[in-house]
PDB file of N, CA and C in Angstrom:
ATOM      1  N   UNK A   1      11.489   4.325  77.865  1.00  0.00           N
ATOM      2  CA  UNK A   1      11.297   2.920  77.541  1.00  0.00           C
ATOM      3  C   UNK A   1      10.261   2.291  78.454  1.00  0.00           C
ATOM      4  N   UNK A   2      10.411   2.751  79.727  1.00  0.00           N
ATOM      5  CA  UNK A   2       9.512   1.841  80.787  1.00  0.00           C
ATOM      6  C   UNK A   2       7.592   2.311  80.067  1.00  0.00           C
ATOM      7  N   UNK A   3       7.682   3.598  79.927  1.00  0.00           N
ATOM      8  CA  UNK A   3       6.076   3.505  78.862  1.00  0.00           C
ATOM      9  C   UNK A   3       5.685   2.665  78.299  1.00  0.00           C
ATOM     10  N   UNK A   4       6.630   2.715  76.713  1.00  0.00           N
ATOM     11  CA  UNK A   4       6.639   1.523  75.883  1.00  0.00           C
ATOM     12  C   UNK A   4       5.820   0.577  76.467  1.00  0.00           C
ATOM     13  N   UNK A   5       6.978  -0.109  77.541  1.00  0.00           N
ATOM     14  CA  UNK A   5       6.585  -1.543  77.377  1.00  0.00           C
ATOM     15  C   UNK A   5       5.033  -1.099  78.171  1.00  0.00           C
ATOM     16  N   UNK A   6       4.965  -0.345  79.170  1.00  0.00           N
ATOM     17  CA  UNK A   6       3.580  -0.694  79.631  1.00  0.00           C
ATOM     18  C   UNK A   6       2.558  -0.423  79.026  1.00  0.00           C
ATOM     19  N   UNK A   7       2.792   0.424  78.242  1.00  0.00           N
ATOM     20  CA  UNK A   7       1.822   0.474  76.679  1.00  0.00           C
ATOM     21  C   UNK A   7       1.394  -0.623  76.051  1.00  0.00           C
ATOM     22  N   UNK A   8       2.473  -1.488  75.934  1.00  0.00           N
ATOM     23  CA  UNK A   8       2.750  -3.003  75.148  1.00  0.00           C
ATOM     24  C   UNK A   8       1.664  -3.777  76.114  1.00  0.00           C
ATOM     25  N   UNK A   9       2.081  -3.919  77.414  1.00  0.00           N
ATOM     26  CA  UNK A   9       1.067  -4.260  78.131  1.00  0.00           C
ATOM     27  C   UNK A   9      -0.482  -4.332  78.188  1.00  0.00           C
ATOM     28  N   UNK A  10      -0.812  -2.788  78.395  1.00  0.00           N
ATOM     29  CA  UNK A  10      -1.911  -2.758  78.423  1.00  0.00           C
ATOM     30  C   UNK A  10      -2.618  -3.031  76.930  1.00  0.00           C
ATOM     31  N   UNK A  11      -1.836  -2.509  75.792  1.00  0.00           N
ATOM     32  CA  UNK A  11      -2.532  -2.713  74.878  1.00  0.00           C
ATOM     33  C   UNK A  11      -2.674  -4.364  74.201  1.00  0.00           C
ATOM     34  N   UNK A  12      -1.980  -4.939  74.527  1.00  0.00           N
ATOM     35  CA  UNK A  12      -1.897  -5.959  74.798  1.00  0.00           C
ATOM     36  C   UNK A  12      -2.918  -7.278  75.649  1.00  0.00           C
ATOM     37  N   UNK A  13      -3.084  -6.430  76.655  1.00  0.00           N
ATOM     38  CA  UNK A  13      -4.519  -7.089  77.311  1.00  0.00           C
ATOM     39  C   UNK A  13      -5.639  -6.664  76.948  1.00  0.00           C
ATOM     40  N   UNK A  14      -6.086  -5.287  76.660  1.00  0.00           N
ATOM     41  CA  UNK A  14      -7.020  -5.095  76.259  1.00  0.00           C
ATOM     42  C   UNK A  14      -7.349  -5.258  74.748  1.00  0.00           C
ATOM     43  N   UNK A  15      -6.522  -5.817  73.858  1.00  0.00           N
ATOM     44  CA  UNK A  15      -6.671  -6.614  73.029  1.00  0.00           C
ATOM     45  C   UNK A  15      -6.954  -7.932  73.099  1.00  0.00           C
ATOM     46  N   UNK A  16      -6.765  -8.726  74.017  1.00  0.00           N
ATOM     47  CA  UNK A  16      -6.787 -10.157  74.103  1.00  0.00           C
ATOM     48  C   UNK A  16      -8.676 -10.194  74.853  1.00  0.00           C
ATOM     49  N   UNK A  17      -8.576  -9.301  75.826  1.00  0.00           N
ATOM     50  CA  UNK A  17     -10.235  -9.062  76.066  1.00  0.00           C
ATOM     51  C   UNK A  17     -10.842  -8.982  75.045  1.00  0.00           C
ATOM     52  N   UNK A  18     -10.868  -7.580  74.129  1.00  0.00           N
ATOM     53  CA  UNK A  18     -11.581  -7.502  72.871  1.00  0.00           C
ATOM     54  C   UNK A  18     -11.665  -8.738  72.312  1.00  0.00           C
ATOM     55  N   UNK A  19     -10.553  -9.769  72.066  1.00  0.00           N
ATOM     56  CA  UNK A  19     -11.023 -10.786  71.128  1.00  0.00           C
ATOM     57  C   UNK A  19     -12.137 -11.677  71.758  1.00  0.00           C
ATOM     58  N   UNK A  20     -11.438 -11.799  73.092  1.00  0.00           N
ATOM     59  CA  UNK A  20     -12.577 -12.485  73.584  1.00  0.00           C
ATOM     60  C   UNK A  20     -13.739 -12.705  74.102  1.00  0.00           C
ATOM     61  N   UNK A  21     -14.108 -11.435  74.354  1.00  0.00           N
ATOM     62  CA  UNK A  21     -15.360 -10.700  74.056  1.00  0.00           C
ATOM     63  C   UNK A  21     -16.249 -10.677  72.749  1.00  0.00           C
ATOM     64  N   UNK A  22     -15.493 -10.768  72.016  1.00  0.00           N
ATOM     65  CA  UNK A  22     -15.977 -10.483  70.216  1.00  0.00           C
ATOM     66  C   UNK A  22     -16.229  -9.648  70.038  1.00  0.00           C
ATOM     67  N   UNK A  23     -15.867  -8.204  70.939  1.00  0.00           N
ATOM     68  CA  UNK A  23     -16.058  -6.934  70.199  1.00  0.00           C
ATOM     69  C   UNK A  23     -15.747  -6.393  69.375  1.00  0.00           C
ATOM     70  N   UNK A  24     -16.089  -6.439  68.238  1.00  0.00           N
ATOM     71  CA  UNK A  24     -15.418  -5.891  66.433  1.00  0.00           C
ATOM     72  C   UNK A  24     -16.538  -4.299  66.656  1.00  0.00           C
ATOM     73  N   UNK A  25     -14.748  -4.197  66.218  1.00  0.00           N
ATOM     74  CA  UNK A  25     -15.732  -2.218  66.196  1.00  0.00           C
ATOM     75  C   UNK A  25     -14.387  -1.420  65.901  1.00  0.00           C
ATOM     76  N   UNK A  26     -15.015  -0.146  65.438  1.00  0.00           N
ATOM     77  CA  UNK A  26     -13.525   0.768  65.275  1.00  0.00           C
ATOM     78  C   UNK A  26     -12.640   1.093  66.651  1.00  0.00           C
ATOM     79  N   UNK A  27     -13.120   0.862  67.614  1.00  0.00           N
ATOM     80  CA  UNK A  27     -12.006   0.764  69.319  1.00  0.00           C
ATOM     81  C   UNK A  27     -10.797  -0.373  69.379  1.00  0.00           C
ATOM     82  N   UNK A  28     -11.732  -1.691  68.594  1.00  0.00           N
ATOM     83  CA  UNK A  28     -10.805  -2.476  68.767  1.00  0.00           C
ATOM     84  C   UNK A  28      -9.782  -2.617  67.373  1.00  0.00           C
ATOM     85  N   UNK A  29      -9.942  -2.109  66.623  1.00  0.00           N
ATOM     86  CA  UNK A  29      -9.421  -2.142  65.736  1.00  0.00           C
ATOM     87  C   UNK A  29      -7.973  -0.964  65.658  1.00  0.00           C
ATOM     88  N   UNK A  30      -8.613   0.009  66.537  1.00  0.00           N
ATOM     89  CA  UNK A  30      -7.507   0.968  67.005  1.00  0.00           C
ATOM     90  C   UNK A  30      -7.041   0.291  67.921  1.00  0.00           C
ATOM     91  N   UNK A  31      -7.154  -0.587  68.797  1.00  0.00           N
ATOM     92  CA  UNK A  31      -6.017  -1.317  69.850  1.00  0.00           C
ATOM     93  C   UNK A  31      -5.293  -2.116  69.368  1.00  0.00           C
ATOM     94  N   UNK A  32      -5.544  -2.784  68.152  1.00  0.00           N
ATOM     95  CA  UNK A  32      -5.235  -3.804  67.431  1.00  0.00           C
ATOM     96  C   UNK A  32      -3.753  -3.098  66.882  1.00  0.00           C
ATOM     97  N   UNK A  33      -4.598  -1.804  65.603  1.00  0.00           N
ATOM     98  CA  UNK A  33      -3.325  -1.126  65.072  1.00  0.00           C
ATOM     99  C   UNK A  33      -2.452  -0.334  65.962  1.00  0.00           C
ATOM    100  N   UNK A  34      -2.311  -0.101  67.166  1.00  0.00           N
ATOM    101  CA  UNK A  34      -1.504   0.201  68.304  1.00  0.00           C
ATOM    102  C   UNK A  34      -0.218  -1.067  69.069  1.00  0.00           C
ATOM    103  N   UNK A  35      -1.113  -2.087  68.734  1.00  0.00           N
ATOM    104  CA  UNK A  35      -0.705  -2.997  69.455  1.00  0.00           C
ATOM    105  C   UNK A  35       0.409  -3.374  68.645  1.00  0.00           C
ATOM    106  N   UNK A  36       0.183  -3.681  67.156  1.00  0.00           N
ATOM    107  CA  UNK A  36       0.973  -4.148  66.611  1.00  0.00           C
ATOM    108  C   UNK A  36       2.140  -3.006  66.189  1.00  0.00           C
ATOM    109  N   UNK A  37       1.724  -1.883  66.164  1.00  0.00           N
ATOM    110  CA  UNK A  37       3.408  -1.192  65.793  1.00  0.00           C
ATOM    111  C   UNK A  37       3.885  -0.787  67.031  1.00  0.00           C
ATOM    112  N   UNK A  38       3.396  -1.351  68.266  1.00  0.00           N
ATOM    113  CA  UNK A  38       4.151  -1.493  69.660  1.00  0.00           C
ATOM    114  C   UNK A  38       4.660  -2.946  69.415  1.00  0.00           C
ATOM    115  N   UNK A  39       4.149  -3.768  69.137  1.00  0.00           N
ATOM    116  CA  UNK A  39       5.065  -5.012  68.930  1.00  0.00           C
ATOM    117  C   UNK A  39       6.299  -5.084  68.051  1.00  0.00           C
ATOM    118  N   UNK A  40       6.122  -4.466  66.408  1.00  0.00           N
ATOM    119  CA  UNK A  40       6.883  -4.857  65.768  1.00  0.00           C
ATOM    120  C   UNK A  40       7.995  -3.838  65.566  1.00  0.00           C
ATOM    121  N   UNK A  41       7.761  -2.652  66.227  1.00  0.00           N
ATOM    122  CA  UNK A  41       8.702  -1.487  66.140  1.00  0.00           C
ATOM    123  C   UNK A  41       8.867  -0.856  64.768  1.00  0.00           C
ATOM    124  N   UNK A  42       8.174  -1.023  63.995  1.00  0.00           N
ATOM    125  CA  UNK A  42       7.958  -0.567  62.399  1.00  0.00           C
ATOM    126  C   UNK A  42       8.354   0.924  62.252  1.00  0.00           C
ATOM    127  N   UNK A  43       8.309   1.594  61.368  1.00  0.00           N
ATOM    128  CA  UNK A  43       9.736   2.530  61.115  1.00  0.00           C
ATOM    129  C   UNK A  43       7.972   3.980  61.407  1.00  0.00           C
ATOM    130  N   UNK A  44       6.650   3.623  61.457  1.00  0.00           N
ATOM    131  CA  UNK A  44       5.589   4.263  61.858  1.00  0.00           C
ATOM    132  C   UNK A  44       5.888   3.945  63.624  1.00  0.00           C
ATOM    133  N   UNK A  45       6.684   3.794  64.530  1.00  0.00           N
ATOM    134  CA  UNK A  45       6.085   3.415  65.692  1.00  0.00           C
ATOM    135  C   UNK A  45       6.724   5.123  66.100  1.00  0.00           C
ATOM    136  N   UNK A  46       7.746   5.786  65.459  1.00  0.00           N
ATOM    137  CA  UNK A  46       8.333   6.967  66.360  1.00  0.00           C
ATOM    138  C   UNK A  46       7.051   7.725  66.811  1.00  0.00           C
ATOM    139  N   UNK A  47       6.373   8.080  65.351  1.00  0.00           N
ATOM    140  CA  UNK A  47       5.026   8.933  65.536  1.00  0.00           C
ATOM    141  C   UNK A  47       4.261   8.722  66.088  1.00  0.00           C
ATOM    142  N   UNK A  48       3.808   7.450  66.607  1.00  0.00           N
ATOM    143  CA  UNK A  48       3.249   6.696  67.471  1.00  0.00           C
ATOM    144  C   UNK A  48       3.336   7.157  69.145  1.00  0.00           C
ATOM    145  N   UNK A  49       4.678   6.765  69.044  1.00  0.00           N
ATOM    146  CA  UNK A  49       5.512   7.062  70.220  1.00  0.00           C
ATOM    147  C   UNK A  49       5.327   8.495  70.972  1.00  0.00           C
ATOM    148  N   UNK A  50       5.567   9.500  69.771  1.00  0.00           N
ATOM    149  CA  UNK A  50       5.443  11.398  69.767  1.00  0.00           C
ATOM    150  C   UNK A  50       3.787  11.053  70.314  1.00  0.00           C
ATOM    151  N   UNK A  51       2.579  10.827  69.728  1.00  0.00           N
ATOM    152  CA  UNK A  51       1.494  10.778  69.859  1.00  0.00           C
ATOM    153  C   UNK A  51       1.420  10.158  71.549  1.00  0.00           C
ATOM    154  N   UNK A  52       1.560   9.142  71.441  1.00  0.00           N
ATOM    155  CA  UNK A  52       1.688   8.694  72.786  1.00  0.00           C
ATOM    156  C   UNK A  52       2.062   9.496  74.320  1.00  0.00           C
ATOM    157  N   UNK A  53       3.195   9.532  73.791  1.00  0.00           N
ATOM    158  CA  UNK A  53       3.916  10.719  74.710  1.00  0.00           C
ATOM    159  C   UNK A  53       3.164  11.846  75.376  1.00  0.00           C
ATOM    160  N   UNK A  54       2.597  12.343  73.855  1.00  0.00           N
ATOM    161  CA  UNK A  54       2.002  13.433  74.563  1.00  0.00           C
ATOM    162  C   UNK A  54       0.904  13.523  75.181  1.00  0.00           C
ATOM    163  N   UNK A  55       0.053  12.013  74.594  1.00  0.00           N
ATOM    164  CA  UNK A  55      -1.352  11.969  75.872  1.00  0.00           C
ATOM    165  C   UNK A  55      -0.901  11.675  77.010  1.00  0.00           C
ATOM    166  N   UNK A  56      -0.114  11.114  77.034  1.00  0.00           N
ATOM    167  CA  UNK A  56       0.131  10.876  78.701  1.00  0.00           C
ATOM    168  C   UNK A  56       0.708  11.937  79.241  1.00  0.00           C
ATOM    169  N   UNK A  57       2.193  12.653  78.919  1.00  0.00           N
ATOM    170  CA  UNK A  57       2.254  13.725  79.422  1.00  0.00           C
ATOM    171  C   UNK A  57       0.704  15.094  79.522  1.00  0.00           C
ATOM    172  N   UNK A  58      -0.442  14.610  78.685  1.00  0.00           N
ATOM    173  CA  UNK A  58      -1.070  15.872  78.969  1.00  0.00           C
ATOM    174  C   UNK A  58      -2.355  15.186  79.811  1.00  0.00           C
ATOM    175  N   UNK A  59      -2.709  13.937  80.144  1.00  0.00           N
ATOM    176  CA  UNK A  59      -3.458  13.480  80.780  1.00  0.00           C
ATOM    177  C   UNK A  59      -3.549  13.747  82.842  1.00  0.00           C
ATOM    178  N   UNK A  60      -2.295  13.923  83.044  1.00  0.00           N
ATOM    179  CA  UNK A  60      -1.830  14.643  84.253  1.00  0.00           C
ATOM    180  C   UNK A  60      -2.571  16.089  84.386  1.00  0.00           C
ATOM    181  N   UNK A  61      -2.275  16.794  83.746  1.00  0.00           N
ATOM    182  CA  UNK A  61      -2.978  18.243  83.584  1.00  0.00           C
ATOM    183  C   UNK A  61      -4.431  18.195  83.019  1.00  0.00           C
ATOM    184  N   UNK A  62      -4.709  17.858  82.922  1.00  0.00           N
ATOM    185  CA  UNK A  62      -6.173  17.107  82.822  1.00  0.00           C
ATOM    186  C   UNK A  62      -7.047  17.927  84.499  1.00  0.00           C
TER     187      UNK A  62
END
């Protein structure tokens, strides 16, 4: 859970930059659609979640 939310977080700010920046582009549009099935918990967020998971678990080994 503690991910989640800092997921929620970051994607979250770096959405609110993008807007206010006015950067329209396919980056922000992927933070956008991140952001919101981290907000609304939509029945797409598990896969999300699996996806998630595993960049971060594999970003360490990196």
């Amino acid at each position: 859970m503690s991910f989640s939310i800092s997921a929620l977080v970051f994607f979250g700010l770096l959405m609110a930059m993008l807007v206010r920046s006015k950067a329209l582009g396919a980056g922000s549009a992927v933070v956008a659609v991140l952001f919101g099935f981290y907000l609304s918990r939509t029945g797409a967020a598990a896969p999300i979640d699996q996806v998630m998971a595993a960049i971060s678990h594999a970003i360490p080994s990196l």
